[in-house]
Every structure is written in structure tokens, then in C-alpha cells.
N, C-alpha and C. Protein backbone atom coordinates (compact mmCIF):
# COMPACT_ATOMS: atom_id res chain seq x y z
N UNK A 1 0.82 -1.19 0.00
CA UNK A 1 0.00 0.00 0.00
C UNK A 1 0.87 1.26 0.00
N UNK A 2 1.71 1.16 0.78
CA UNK A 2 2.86 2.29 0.83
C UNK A 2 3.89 2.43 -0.06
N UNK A 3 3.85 3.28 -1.25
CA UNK A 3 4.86 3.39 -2.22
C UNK A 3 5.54 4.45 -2.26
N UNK A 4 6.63 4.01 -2.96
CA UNK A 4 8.07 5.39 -2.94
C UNK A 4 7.17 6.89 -3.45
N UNK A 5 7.40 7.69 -2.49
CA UNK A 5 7.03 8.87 -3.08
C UNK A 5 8.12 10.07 -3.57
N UNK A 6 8.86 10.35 -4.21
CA UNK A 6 9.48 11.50 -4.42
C UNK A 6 8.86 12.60 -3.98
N UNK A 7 9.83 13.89 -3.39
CA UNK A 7 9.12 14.79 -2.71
C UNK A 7 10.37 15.77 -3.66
N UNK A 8 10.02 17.21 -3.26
CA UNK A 8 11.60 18.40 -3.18
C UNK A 8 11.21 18.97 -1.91
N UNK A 9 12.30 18.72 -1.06
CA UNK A 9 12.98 19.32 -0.04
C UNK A 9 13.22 21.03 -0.20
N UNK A 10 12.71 22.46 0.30
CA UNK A 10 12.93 23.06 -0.04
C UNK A 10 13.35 23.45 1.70
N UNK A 11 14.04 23.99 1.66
CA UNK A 11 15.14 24.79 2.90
C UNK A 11 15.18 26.10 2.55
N UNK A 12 14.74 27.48 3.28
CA UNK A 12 14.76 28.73 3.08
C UNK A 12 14.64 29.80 4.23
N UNK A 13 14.74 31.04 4.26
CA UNK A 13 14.30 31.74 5.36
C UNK A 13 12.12 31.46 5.22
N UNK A 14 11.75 31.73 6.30
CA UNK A 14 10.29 31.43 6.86
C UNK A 14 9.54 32.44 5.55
N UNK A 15 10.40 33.65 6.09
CA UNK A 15 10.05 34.84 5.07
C UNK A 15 9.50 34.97 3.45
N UNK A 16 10.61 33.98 2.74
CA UNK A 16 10.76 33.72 1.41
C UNK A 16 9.89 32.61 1.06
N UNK A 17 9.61 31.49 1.90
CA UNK A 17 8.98 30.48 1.88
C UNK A 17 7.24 30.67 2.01
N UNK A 18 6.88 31.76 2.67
CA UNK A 18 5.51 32.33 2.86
C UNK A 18 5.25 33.31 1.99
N UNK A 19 6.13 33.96 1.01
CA UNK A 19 6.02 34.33 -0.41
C UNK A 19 6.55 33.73 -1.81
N UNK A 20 6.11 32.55 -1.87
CA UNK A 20 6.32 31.80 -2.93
C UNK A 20 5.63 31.21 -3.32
N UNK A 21 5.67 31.23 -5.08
CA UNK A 21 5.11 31.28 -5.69
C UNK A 21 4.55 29.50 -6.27
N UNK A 22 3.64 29.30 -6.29
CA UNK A 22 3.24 27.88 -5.65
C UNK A 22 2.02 27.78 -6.62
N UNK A 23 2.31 26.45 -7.02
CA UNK A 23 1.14 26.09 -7.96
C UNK A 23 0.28 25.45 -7.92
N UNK A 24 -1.52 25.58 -8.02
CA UNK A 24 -2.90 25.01 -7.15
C UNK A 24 -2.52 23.39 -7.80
N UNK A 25 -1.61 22.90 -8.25
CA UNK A 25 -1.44 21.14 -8.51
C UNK A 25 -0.94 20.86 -7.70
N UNK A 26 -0.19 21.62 -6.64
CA UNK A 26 1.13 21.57 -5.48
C UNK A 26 0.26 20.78 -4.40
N UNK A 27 0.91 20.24 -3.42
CA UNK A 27 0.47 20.22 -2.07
C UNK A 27 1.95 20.63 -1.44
N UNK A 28 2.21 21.25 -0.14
CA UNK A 28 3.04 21.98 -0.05
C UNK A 28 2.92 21.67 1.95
N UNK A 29 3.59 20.35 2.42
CA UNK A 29 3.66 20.63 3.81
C UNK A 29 4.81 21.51 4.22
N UNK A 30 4.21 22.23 5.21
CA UNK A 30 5.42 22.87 5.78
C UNK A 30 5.72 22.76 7.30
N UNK A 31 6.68 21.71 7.32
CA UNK A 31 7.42 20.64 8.34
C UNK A 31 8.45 21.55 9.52
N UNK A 32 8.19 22.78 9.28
CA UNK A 32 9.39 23.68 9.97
C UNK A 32 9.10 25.16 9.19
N UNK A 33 9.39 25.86 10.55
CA UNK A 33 9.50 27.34 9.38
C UNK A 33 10.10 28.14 8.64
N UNK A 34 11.46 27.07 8.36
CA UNK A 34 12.35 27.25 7.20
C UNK A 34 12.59 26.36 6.20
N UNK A 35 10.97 25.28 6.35
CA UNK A 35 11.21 24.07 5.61
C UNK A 35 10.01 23.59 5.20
N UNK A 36 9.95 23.22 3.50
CA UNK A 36 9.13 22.88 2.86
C UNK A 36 8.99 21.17 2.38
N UNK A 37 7.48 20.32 2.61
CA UNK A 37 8.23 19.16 1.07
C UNK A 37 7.11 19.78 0.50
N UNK A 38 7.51 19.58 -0.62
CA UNK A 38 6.37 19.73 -2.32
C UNK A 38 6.29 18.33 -2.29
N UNK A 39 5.13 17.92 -2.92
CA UNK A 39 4.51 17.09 -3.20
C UNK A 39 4.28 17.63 -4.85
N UNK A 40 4.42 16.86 -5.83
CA UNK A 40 3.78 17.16 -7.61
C UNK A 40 4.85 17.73 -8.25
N UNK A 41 4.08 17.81 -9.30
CA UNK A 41 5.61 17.75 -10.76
C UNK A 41 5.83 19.57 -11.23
N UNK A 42 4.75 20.10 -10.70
CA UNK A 42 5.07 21.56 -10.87
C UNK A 42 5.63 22.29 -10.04
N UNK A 43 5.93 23.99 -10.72
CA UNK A 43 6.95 24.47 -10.44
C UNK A 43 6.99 25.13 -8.91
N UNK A 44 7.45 24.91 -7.80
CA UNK A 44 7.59 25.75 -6.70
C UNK A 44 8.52 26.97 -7.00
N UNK A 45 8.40 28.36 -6.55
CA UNK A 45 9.51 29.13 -7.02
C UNK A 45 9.56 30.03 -5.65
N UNK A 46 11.05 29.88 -4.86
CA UNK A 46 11.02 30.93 -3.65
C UNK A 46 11.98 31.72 -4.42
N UNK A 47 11.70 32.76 -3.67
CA UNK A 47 13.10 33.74 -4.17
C UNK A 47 13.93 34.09 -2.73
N UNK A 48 14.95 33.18 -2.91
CA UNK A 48 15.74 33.11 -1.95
C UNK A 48 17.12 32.81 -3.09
N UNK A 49 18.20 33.20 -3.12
CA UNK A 49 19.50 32.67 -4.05
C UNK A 49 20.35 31.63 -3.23
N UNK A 50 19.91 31.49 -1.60
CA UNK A 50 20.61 30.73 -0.66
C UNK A 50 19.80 29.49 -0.18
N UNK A 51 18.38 28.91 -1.20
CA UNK A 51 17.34 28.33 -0.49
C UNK A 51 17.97 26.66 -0.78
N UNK A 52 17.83 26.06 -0.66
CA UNK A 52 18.19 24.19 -0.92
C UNK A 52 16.79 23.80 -1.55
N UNK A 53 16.90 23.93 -2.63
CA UNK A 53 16.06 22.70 -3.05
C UNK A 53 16.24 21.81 -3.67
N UNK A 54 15.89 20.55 -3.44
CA UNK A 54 16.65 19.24 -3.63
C UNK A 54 15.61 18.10 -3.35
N UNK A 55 15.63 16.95 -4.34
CA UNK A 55 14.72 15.69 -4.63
C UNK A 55 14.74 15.35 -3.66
N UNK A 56 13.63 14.65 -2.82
CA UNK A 56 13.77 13.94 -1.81
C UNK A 56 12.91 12.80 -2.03
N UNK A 57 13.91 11.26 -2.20
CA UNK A 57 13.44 10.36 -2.43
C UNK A 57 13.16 9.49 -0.81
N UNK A 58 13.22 9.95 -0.19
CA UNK A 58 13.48 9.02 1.35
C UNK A 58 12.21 8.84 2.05
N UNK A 59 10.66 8.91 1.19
CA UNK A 59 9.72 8.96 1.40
C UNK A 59 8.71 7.80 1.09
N UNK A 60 7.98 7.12 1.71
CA UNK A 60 6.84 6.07 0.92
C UNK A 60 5.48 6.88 1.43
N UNK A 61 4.06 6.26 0.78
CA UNK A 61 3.08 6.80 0.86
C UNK A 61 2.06 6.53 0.67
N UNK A 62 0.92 6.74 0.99
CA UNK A 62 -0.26 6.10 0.10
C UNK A 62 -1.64 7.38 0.26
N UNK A 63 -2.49 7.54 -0.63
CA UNK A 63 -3.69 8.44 -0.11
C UNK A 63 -4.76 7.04 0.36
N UNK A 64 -5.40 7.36 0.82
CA UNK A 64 -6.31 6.63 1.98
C UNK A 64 -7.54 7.10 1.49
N UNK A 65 -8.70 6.96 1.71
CA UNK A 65 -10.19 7.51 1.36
C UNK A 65 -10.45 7.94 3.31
N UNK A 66 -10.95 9.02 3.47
CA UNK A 66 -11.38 8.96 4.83
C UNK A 66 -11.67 7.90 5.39
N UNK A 67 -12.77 7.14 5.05
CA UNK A 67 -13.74 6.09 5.51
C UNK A 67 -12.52 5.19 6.33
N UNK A 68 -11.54 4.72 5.37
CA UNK A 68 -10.45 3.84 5.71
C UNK A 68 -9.31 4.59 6.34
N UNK A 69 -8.90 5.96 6.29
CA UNK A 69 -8.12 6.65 7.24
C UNK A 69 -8.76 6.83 8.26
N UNK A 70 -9.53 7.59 8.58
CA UNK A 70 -10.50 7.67 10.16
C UNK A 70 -10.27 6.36 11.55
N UNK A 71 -10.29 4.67 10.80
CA UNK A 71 -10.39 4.16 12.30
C UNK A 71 -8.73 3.57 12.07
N UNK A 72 -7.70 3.88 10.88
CA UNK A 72 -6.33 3.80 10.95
C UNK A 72 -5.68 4.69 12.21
N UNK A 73 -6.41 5.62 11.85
CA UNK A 73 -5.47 7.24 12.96
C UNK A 73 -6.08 6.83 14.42
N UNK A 74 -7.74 5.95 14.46
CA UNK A 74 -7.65 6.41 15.72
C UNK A 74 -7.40 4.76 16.24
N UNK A 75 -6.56 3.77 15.77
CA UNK A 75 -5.96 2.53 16.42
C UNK A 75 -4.66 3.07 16.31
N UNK A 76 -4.27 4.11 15.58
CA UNK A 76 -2.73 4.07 15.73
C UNK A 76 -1.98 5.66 16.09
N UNK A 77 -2.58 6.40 16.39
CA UNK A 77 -2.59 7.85 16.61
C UNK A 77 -3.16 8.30 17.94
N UNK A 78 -2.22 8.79 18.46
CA UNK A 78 -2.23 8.96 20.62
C UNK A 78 -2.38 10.93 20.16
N UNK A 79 -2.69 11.32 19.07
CA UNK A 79 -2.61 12.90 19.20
C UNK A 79 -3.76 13.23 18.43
N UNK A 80 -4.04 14.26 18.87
CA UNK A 80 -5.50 15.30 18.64
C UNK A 80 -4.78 15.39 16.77
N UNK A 81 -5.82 15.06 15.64
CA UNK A 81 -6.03 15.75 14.35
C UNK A 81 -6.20 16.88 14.51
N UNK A 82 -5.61 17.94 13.82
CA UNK A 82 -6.49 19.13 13.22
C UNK A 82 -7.84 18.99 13.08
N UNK A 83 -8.63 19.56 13.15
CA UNK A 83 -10.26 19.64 12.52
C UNK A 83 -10.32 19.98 11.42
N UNK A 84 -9.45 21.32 10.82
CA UNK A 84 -10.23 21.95 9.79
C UNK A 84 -9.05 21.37 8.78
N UNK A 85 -9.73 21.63 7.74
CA UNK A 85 -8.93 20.85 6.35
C UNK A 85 -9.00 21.68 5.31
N UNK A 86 -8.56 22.09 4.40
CA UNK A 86 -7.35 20.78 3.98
C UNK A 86 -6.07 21.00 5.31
N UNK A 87 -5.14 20.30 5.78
CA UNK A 87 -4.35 20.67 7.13
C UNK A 87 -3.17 19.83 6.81
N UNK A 88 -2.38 20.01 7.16
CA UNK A 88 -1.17 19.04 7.45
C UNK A 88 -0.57 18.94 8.88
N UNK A 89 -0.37 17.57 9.31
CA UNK A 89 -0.42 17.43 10.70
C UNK A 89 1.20 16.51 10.31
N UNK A 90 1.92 16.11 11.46
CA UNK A 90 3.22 15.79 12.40
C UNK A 90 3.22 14.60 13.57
N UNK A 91 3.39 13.75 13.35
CA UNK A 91 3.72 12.79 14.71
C UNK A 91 3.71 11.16 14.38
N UNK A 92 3.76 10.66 15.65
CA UNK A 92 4.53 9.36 15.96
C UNK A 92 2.75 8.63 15.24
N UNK A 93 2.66 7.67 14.24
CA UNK A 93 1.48 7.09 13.95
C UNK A 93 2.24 5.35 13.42
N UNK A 94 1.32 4.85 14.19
CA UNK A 94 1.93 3.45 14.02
C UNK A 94 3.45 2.83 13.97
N UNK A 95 3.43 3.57 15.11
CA UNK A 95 4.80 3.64 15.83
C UNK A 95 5.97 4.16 14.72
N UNK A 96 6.19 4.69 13.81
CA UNK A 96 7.06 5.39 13.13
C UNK A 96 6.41 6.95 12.89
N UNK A 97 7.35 7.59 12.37
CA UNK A 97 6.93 9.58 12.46
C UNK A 97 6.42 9.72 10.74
N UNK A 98 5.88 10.38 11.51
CA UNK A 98 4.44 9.74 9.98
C UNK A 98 3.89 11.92 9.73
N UNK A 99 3.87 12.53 8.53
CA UNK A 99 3.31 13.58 7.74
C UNK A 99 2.20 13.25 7.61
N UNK A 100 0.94 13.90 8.13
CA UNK A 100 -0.17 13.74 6.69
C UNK A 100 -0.83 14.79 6.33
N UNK A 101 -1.75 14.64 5.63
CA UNK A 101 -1.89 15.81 4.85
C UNK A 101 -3.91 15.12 4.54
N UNK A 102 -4.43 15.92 5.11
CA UNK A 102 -5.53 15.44 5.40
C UNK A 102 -6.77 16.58 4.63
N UNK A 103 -7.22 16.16 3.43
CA UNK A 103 -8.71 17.11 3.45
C UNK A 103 -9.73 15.92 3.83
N UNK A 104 -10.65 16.84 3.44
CA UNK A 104 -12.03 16.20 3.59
C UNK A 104 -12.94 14.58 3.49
N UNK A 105 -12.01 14.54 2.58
CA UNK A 105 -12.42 13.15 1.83
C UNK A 105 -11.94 12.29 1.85
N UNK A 106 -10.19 12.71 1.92
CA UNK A 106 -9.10 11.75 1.70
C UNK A 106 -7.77 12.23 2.93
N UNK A 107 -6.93 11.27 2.81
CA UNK A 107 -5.92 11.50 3.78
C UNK A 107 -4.63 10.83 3.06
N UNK A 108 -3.22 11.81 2.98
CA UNK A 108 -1.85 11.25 2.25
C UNK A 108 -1.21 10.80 3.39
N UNK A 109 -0.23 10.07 3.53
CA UNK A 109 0.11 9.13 4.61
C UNK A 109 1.49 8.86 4.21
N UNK A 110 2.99 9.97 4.44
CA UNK A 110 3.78 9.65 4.50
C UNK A 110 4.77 8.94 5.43
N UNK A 111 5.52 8.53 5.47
CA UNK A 111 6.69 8.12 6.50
C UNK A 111 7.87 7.78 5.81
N UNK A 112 8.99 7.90 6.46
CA UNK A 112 10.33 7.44 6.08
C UNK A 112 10.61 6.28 5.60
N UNK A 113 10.97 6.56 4.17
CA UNK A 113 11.25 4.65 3.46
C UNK A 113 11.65 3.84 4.52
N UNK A 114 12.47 3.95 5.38
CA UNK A 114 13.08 2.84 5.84
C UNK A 114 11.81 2.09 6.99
N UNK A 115 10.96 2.92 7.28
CA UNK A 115 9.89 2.55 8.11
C UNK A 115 9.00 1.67 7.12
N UNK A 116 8.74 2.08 6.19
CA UNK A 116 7.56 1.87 5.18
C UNK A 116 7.03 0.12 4.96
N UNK A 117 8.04 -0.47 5.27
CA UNK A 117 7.46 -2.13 5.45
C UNK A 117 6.38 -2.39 6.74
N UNK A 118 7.72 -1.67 8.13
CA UNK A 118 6.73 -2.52 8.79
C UNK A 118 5.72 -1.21 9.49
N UNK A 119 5.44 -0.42 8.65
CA UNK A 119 4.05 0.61 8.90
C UNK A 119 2.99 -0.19 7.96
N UNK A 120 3.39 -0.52 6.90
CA UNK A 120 2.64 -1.03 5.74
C UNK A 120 2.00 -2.25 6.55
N UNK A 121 3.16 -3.24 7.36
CA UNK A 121 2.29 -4.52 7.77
C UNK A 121 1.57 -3.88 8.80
N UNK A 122 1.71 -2.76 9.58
CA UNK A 122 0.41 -3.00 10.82
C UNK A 122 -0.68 -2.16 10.02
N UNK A 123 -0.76 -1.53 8.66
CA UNK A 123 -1.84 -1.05 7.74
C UNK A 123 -2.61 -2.03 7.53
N UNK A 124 -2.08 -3.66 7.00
CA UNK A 124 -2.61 -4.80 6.54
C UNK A 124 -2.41 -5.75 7.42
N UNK A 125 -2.77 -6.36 8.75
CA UNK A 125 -3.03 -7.00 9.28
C UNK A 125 -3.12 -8.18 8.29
């Protein structure tokens, strides 16, 4: 269920990163306030000449339908969701450190490749 996701890593001042220029195909967590992942094949553009942006393959993933994210988060998730959506939330979920990125309908479900097997087996019992 959990597949390699490529991301770009973007590293910048908070400043430059909250004026950039970002495209509605994007999803765009922001993991720190000098730190971006993009998610999608279009263009992110900060204007920073000192910013890092760089592929980040060190990711697996899957989107979820609510119905089937909803009783995942709450057998494997000890922290309060956001309510309002679209949101991106941070923390320990099925015992590895898990991104997601949650609207309405659906839920993206990253974690660190090297986790991604055995998150995947307590996904599939």
C-alpha cells in the first residue's frame, strides 16, 4: 500500500517560503518554518539565491479515502487531528513519524522509506 514517493525538499528563510510562488497542482507541507516538502511535478519558485532545493526520495506513501483513514489514525494515533482541512499534521502514527496531509475526503500518509514495510504490515493486518 505504501509506495516510494518522491518529494523536493525546499530549505529557506520562513520569510521567502511564505512568499512563494506555488502552484494550485502543489500540495506543499510545511514541516518547519524554514522548511518545505512539495509534493507534484510543478513548479515551486522561492526567491531566496541561498534556499536548498533538492529531490527527496526518502519517502513512501499512500492516499487513503477517509472512511479507511478515520479508524487507521484512531488505532494508531495517541494525538488530537487538526479539525479543519485541507491541514497538514506531524507525529509518531503506528509507531514510526508519519506527515499527513488530510482534506475532507481523503488522507496522504507519509513516513520514512526505511519505516515503510513494517508501517505497511500493521496497515494490513
Amino acid at each position: 500500500m505504501l509506495e516510494p514517493m518522491p518529494l523536493t525538499r525546499v530549505v529557506s528563510t520562513p520569510a521567502a517560503l511564505d512568499a512563494a510562488t506555488v502552484a494550485d497542482t502543489l500540495i506543499v507541507l510545511r514541516t518547519a518554518p524554514d522548511e518545505v516538502l512539495v509534493i507534484g511535478n510543478a513548479s515551486f519558485t522561492v526567491d531566496d539565491p541561498h534556499a536548498i532545493v533538492v529531490e527527496d526520495g526518502g519517502w513512501c506513501g499512500a492516499w487513503m479515502p477517509w472512511d479507511q483513514a478515520e479508524p487507521f489514525l484512531r488505532a494508531n494515533c495517541s494525538w488530537d487531528l487538526p479539525t479543519e482541512r485541507p491541514a497538514m499534521a506531524q507525529g509518531r502514527v503506528a509507531d514510526a513519524p508519519a506527515k499527513l496531509w488530510l482534506e475532507e475526503d481523503r488522507m496522504l500518509f507519509l513516513v520514512p522509506h526505511v519505516t515503510a514495510v513494517d508501517v505497511g504490515d500493521r496497515m494490513n493486518p
